[in-house]
N, C-alpha and C. Protein backbone atom coordinates (compact mmCIF):
# COMPACT_ATOMS: atom_id res chain seq x y z
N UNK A 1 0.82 -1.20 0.00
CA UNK A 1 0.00 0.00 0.00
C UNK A 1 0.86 1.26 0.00
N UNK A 2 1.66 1.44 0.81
CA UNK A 2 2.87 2.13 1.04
C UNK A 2 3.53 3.03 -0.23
N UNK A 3 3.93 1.73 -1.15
CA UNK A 3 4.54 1.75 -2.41
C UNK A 3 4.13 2.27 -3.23
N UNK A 4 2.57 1.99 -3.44
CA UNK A 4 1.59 2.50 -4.43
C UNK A 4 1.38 4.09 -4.02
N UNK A 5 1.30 4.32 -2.69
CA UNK A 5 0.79 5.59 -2.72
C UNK A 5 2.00 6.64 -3.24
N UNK A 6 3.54 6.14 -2.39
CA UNK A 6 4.92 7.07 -3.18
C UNK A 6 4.60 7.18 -4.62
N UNK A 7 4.22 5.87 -4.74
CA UNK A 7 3.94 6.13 -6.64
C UNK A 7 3.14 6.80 -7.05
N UNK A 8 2.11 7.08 -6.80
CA UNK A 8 1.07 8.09 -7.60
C UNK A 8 1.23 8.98 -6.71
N UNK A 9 2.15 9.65 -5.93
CA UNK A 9 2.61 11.20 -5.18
C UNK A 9 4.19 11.49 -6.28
N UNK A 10 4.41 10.68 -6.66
CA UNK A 10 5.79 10.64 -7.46
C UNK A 10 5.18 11.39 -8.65
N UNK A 11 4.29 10.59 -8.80
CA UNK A 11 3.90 11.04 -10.62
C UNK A 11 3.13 12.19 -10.61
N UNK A 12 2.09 12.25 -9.54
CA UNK A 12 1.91 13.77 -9.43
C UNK A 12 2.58 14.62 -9.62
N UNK A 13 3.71 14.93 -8.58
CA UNK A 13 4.56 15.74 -8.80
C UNK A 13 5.56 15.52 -9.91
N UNK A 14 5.84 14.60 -10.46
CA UNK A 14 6.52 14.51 -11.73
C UNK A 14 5.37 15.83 -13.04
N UNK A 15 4.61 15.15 -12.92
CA UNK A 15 3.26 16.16 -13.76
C UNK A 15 3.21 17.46 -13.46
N UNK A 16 3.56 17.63 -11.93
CA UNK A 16 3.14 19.15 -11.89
C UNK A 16 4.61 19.86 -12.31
N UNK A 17 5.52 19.17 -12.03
CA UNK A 17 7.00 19.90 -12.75
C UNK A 17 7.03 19.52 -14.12
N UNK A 18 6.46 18.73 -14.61
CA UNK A 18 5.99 19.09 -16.54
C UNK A 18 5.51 20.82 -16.92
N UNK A 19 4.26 20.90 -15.85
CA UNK A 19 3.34 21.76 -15.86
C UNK A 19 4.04 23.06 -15.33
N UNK A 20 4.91 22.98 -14.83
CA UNK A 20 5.65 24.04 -14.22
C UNK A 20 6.56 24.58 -15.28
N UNK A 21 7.54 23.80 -16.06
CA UNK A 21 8.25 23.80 -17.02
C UNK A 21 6.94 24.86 -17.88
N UNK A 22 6.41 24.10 -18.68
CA UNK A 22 5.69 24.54 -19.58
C UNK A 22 5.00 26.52 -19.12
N UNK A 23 5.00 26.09 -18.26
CA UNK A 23 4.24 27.54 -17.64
C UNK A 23 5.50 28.51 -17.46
N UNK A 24 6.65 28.19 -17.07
CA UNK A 24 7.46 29.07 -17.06
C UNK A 24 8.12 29.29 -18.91
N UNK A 25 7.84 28.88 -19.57
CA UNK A 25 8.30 28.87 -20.97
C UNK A 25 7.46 30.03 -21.47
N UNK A 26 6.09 29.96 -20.99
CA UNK A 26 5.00 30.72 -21.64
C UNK A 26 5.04 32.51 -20.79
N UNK A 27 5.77 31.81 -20.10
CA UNK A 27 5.63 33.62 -19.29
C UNK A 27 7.03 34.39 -19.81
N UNK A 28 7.89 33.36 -20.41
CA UNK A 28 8.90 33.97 -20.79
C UNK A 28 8.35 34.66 -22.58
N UNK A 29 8.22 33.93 -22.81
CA UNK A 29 7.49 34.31 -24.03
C UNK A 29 6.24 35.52 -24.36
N UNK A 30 5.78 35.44 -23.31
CA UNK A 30 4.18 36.71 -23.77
C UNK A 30 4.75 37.79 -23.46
N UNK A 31 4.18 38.66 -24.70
CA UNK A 31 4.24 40.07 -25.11
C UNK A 31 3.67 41.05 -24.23
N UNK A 32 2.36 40.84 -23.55
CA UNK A 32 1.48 42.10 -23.03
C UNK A 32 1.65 41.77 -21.72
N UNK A 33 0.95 42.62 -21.21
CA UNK A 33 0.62 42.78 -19.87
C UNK A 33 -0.53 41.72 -19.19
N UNK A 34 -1.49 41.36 -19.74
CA UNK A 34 -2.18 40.73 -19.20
C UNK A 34 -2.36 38.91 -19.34
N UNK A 35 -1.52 38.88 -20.42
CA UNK A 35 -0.82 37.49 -20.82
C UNK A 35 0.11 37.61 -19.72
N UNK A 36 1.54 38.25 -19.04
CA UNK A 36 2.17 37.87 -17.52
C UNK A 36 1.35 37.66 -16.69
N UNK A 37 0.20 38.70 -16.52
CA UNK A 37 -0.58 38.22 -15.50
C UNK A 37 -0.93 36.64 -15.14
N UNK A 38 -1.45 36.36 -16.53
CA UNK A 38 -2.12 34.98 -16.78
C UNK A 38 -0.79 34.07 -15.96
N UNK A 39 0.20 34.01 -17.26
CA UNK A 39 1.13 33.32 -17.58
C UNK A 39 1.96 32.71 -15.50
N UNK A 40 2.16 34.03 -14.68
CA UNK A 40 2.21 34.42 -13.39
C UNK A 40 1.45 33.52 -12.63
N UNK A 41 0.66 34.12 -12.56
CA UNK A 41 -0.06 32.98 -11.68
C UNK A 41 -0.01 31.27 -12.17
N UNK A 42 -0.17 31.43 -13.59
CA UNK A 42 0.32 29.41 -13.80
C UNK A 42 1.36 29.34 -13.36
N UNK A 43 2.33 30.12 -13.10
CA UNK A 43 3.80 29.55 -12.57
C UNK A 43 3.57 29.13 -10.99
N UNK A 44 2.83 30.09 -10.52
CA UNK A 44 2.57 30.43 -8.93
C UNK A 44 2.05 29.25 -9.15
N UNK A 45 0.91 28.72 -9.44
CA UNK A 45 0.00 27.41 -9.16
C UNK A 45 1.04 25.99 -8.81
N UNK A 46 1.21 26.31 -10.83
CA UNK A 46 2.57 24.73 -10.43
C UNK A 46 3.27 24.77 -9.58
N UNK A 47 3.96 26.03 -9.59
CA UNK A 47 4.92 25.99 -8.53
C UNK A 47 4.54 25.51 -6.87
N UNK A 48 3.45 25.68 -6.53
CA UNK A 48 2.90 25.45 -5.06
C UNK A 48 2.75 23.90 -5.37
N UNK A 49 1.56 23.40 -6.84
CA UNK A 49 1.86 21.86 -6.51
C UNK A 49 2.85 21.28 -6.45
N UNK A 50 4.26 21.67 -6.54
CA UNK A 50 5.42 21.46 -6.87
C UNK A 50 5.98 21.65 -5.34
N UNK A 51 5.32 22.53 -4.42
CA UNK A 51 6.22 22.39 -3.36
C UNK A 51 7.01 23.66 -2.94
N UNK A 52 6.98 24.32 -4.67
CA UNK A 52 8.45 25.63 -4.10
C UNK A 52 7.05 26.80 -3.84
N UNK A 53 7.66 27.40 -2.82
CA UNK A 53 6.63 28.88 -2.18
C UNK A 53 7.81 29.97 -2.52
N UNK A 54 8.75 29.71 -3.40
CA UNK A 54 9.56 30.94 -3.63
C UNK A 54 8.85 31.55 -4.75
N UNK A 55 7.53 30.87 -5.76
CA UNK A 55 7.35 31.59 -6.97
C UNK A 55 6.56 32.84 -6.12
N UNK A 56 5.88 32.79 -4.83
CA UNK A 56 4.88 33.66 -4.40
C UNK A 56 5.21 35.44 -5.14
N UNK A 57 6.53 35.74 -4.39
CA UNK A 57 7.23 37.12 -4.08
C UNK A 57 7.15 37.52 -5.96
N UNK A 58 6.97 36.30 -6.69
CA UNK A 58 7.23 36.58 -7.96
C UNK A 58 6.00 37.04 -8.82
N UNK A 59 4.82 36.80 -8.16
CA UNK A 59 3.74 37.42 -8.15
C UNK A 59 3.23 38.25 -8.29
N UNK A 60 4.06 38.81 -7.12
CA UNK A 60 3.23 40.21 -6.86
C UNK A 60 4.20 40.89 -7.40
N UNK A 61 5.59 40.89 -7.63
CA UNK A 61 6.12 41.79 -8.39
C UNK A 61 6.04 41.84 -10.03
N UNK A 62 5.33 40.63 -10.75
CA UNK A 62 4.72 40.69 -12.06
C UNK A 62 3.68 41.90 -11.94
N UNK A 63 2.65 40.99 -10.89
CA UNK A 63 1.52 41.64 -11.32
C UNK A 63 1.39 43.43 -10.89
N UNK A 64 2.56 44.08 -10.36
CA UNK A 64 2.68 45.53 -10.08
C UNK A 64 3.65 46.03 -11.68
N UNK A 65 4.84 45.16 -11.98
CA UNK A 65 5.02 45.71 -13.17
C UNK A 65 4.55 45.81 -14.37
N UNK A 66 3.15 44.53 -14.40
CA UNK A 66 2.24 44.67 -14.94
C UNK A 66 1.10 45.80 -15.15
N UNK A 67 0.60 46.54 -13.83
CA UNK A 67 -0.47 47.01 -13.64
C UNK A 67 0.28 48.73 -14.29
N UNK A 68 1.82 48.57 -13.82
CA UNK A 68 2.71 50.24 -14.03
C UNK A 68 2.35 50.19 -15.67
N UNK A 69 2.71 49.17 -16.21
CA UNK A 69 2.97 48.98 -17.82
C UNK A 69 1.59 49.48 -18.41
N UNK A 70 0.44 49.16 -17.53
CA UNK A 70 -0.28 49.16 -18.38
C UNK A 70 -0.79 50.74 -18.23
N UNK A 71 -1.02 51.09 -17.00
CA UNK A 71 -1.43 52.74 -16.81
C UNK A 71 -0.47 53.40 -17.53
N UNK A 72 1.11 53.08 -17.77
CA UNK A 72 1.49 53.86 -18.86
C UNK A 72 0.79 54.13 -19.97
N UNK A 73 1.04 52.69 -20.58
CA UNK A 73 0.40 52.72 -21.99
C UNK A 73 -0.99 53.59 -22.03
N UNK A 74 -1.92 53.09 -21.28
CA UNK A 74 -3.38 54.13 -21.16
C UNK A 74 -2.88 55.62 -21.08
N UNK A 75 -2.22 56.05 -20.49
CA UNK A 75 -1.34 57.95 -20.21
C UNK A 75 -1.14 57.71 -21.58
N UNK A 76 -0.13 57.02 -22.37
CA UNK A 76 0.57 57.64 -23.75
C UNK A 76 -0.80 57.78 -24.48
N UNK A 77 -1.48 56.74 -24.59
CA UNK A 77 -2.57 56.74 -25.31
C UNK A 77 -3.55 57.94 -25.25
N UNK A 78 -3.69 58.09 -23.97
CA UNK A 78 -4.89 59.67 -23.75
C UNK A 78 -4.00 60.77 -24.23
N UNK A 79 -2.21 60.86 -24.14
CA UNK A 79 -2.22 61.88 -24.69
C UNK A 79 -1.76 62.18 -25.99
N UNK A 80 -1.57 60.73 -26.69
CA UNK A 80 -1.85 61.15 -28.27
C UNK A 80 -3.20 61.21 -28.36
N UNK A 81 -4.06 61.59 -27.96
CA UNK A 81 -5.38 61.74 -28.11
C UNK A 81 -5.46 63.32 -28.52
């Protein structure tokens, strides 16, 4: 019983560091602001089923250089208006 359960806690977490991989590929990759957002939090997720609580701090500093990026862009925009 023992055996079986390491095993399907193994492969879980084998899956969620697939899923982690993949999610950190995609945040490296997106262009906008609200694609990091997205992209951010999938890292945060896997990363917790995964065990590491270091993605947290990484969070919140996306989602503030996110939120700066974007009130810029809205300012440039109103004042080529």
């Amino acid at each position: 019983m023992t055996m079986m359960r390491t095993e399907i806690e193994t492969r879980r977490k084998r899956y969620a560091m697939q899923r982690l991989s993949l999610a950190m590929k995609r945040l490296i990759q997106v262009d906008s602001a609200d694609e990091r957002i997205m992209a951010t939090r999938w890292v945060v997720a896997w990363g917790r089923a995964v065990g590491e609580r270091r993605f947290e701090p990484m969070w919140h500093e996306s989602v503030t250089r996110a939120l700066a990026a974007s009130a810029r862009h809205q300012s440039a925009a109103n004042r080529a208006q």
